[in-house]
C-alpha atoms as a PDB file:
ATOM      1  CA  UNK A   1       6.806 -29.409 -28.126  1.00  0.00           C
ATOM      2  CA  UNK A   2       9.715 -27.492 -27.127  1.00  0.00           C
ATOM      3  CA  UNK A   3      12.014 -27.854 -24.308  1.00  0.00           C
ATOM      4  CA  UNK A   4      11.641 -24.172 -23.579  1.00  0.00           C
ATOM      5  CA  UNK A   5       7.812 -25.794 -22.732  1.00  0.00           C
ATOM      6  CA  UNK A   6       9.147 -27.303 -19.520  1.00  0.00           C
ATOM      7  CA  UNK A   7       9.209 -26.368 -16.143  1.00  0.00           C
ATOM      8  CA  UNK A   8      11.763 -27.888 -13.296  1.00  0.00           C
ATOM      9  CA  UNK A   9      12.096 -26.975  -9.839  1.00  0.00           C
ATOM     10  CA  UNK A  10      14.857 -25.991  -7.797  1.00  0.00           C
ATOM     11  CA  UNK A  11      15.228 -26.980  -3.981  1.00  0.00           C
ATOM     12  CA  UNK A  12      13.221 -24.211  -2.825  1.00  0.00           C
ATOM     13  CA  UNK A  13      10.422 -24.963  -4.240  1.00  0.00           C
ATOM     14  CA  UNK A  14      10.237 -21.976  -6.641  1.00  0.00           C
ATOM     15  CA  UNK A  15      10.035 -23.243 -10.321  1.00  0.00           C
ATOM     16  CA  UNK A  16      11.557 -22.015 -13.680  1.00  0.00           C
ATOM     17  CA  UNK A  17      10.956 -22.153 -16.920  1.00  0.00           C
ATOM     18  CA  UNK A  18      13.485 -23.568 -19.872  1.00  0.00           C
ATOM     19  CA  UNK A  19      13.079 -20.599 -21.703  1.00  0.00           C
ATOM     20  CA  UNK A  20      14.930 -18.867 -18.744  1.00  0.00           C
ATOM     21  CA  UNK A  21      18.096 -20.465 -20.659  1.00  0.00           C
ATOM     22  CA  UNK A  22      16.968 -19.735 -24.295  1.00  0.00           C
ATOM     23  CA  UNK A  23      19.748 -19.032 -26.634  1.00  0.00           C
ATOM     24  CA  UNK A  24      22.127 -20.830 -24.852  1.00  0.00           C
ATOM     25  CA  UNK A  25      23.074 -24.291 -25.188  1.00  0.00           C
ATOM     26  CA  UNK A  26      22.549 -26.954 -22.458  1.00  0.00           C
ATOM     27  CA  UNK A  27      24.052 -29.964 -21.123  1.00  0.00           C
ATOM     28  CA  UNK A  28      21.085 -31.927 -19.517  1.00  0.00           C
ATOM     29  CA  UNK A  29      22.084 -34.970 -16.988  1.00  0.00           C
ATOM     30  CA  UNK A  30      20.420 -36.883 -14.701  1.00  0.00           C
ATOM     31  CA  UNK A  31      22.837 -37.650 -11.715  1.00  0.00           C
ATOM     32  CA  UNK A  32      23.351 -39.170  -7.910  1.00  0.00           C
ATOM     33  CA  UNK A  33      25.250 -38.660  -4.982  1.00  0.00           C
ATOM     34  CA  UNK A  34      26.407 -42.802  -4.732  1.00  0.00           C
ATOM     35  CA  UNK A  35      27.253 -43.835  -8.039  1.00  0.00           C
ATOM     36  CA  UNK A  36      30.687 -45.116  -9.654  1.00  0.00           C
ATOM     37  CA  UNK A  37      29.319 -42.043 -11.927  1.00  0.00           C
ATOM     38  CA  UNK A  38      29.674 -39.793  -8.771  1.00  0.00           C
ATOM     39  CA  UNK A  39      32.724 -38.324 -10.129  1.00  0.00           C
ATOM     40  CA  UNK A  40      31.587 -37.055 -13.431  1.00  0.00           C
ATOM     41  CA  UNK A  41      30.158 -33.918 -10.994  1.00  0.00           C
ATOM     42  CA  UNK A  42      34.512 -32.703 -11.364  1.00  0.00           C
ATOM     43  CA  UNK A  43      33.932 -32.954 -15.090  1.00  0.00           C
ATOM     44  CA  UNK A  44      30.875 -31.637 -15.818  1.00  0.00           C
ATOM     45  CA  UNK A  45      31.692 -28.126 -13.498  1.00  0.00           C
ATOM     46  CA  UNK A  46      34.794 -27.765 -15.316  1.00  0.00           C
ATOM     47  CA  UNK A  47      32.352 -27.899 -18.489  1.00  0.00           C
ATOM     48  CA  UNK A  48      30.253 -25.489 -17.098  1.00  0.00           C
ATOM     49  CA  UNK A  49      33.670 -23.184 -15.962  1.00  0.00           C
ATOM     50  CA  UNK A  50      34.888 -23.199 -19.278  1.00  0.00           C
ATOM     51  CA  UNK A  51      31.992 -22.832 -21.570  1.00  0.00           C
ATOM     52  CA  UNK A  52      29.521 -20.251 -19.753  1.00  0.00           C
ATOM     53  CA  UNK A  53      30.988 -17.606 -20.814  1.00  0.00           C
ATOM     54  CA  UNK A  54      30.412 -18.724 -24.594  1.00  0.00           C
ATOM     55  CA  UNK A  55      26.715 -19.867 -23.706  1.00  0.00           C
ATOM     56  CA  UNK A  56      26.803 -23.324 -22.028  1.00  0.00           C
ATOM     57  CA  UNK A  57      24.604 -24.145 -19.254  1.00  0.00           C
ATOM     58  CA  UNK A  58      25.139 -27.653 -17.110  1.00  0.00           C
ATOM     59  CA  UNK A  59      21.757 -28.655 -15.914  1.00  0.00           C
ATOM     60  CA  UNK A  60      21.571 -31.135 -12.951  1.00  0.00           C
ATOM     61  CA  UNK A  61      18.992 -33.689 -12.498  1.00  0.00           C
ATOM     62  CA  UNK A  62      19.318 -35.951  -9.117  1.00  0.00           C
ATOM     63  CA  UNK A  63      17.765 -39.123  -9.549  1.00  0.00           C
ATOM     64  CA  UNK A  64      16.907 -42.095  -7.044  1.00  0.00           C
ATOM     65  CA  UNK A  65      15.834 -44.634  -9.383  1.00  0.00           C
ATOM     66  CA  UNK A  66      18.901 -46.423  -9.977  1.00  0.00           C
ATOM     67  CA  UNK A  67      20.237 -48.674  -6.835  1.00  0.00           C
ATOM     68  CA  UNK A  68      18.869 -46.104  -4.478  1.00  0.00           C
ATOM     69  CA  UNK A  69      22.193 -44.202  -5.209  1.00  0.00           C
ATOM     70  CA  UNK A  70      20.581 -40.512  -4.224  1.00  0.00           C
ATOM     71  CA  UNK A  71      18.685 -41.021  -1.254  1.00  0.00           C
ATOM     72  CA  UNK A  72      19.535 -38.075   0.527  1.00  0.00           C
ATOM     73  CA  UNK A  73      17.230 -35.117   0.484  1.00  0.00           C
ATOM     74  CA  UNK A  74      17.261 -31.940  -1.736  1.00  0.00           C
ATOM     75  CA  UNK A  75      19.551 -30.020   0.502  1.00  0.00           C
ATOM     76  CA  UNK A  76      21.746 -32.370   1.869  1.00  0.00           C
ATOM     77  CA  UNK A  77      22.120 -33.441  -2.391  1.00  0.00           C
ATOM     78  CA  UNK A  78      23.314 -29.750  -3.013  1.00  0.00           C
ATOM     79  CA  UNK A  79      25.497 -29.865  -0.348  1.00  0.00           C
ATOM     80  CA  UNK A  80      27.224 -33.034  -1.648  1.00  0.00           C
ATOM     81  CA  UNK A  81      27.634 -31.226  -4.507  1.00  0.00           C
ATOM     82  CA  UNK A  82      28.987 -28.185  -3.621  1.00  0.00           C
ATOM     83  CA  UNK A  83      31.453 -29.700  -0.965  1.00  0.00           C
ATOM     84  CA  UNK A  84      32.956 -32.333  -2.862  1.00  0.00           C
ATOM     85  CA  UNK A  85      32.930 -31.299  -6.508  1.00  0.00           C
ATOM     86  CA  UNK A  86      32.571 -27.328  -6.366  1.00  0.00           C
ATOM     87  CA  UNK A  87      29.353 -27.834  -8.274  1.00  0.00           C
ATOM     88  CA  UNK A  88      28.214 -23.845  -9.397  1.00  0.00           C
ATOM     89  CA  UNK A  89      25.909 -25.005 -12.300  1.00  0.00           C
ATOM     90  CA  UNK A  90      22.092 -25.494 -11.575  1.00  0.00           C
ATOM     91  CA  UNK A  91      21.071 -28.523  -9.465  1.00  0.00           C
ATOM     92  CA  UNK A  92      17.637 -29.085  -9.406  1.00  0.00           C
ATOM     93  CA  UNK A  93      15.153 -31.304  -7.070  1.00  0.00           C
ATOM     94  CA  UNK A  94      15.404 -34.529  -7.584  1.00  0.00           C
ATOM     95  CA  UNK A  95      12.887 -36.449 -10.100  1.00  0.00           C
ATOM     96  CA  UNK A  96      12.036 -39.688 -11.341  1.00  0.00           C
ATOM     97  CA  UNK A  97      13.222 -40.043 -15.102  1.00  0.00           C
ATOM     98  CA  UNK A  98      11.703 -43.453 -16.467  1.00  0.00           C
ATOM     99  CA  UNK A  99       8.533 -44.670 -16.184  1.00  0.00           C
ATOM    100  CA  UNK A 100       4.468 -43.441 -14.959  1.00  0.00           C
ATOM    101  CA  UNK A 101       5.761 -40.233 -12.719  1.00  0.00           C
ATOM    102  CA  UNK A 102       9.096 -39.481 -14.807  1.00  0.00           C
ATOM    103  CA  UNK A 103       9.546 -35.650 -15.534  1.00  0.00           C
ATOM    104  CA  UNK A 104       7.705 -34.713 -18.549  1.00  0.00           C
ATOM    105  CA  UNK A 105      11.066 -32.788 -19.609  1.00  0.00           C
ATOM    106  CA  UNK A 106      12.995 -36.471 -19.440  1.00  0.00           C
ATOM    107  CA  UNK A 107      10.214 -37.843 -21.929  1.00  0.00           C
ATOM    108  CA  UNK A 108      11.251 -35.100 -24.338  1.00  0.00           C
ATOM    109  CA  UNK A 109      14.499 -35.930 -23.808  1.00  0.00           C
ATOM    110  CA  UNK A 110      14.572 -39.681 -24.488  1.00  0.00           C
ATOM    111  CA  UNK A 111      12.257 -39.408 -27.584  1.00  0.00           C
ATOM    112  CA  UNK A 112      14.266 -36.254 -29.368  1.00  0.00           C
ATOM    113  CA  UNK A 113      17.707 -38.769 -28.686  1.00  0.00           C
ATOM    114  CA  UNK A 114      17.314 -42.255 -28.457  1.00  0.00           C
ATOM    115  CA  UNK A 115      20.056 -44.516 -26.403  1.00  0.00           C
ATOM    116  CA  UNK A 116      21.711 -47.774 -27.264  1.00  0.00           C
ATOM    117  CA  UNK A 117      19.837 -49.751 -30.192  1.00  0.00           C
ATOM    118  CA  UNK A 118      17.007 -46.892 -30.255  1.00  0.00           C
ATOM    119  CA  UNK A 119      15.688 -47.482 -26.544  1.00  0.00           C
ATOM    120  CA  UNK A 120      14.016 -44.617 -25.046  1.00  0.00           C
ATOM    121  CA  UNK A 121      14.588 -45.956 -21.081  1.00  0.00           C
ATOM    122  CA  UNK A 122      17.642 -44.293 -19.318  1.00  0.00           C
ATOM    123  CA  UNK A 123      19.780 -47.009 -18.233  1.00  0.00           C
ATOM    124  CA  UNK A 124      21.792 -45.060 -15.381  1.00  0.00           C
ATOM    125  CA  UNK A 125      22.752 -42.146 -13.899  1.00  0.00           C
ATOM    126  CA  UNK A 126      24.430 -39.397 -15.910  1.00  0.00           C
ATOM    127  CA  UNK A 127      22.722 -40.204 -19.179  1.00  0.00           C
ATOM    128  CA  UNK A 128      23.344 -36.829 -20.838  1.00  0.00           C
ATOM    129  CA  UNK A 129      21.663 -34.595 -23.429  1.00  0.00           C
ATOM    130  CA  UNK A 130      23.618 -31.920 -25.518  1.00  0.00           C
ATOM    131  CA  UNK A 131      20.751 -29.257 -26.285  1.00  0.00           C
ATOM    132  CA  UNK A 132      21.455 -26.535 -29.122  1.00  0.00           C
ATOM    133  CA  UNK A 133      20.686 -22.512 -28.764  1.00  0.00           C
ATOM    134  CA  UNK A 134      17.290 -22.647 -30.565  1.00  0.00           C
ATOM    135  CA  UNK A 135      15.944 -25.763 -27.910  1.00  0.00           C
ATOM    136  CA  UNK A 136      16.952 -28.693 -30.284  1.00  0.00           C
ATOM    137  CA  UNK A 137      17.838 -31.932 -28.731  1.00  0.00           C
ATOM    138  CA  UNK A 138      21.155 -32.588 -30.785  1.00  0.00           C
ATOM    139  CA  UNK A 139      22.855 -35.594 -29.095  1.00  0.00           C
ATOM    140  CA  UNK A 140      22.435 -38.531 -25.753  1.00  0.00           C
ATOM    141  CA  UNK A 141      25.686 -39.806 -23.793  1.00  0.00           C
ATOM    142  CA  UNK A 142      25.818 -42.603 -22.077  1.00  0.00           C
ATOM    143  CA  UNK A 143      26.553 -42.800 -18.750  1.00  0.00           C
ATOM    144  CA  UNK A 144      30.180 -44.371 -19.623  1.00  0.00           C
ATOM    145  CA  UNK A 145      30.942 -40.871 -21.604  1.00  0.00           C
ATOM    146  CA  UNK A 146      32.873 -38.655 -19.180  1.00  0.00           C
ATOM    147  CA  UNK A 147      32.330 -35.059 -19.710  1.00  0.00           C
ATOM    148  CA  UNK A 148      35.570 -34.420 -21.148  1.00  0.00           C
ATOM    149  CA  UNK A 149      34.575 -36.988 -24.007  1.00  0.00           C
ATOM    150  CA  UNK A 150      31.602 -34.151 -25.063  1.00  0.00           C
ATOM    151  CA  UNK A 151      33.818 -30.951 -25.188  1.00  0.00           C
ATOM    152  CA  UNK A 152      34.533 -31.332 -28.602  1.00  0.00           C
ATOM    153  CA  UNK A 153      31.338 -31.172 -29.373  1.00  0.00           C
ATOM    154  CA  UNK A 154      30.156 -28.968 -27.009  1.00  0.00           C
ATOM    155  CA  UNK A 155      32.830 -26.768 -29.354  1.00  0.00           C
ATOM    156  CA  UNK A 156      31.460 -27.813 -32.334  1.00  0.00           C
ATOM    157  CA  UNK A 157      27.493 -26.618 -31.267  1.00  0.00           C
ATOM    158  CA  UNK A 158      28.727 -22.934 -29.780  1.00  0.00           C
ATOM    159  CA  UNK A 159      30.674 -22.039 -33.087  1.00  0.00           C
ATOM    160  CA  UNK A 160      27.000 -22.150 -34.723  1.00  0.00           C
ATOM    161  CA  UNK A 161      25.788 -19.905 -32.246  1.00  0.00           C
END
């Protein structure tokens, strides 16, 4: 299955497909409002500032399993976002990522790029998934990785496009 297969929502409601962002790489990453992680939003927007342009798109994922560190409803996550980090890139309603309801599109995820001695489960917030051009899962961050620790290869995947 491709990832272009998937459909997420965003806080209206309204739901898109994957494909909307084929040909362009993405940056995939489950995040939360309350986590020591929090601050990774400043990193991953400056991504997202400096790469659109040569076909990166940050994807945001809020999460709630992990220490109940997103609790806050759709909107009032966006506007966290937006007010304290400038986030522009696409946040999306929140969703569970391990487990019987995760996201079908999180299952993908974790079996195309396995974490830490081959485990499938997400361990935190902003686990992160480099995604090529043509849909391919190419590479899983751990939480730990700040976003300025993938622009190198971020780099590396746009000068194959």
């Amino acid at each position: 299955m491709s990832i272009y297969n998937f459909r997420v929502k965003y806080r209206s409601g309204d739901s898109i497909s994957l494909s909307a962002y084929k040909g362009k790489a993405m940056l995939i990453v489950n995040t939360a409002s309350k986590c020591g992680f929090t601050p990774q939003f400043a990193g991953l927007e400056q991504l997202n500032q400096d790469y659109k342009d040569q076909g990166l798109q940050v994807l945001g994922f809020p999460c709630n399993q992990f220490a109940n560190q997103d609790p806050g409803d759709d909107a009032s996550i966006k506007a966290f976002c937006k007010t304290n980090y400038g986030v522009t890139f696409p946040v999306f309603t929140r969703i569970v990522v391990n487990g019987v309801n995760e996201h079908p599109l999180f299952t993908h995820l974790k079996n195309s790029a396995r974490g830490l001695f081959w485990s499938r489960r997400i361990k935190w917030n902003f686990t992160k998934f480099l995604v090529d051009h043509e849909g391919n899962v190419v590479k899983r961050y751990a939480p730990t990785t700040k976003p300025e620790k993938i622009r190198r290869d971020i780099e590396a995947l746009l000068a194959k496009t």
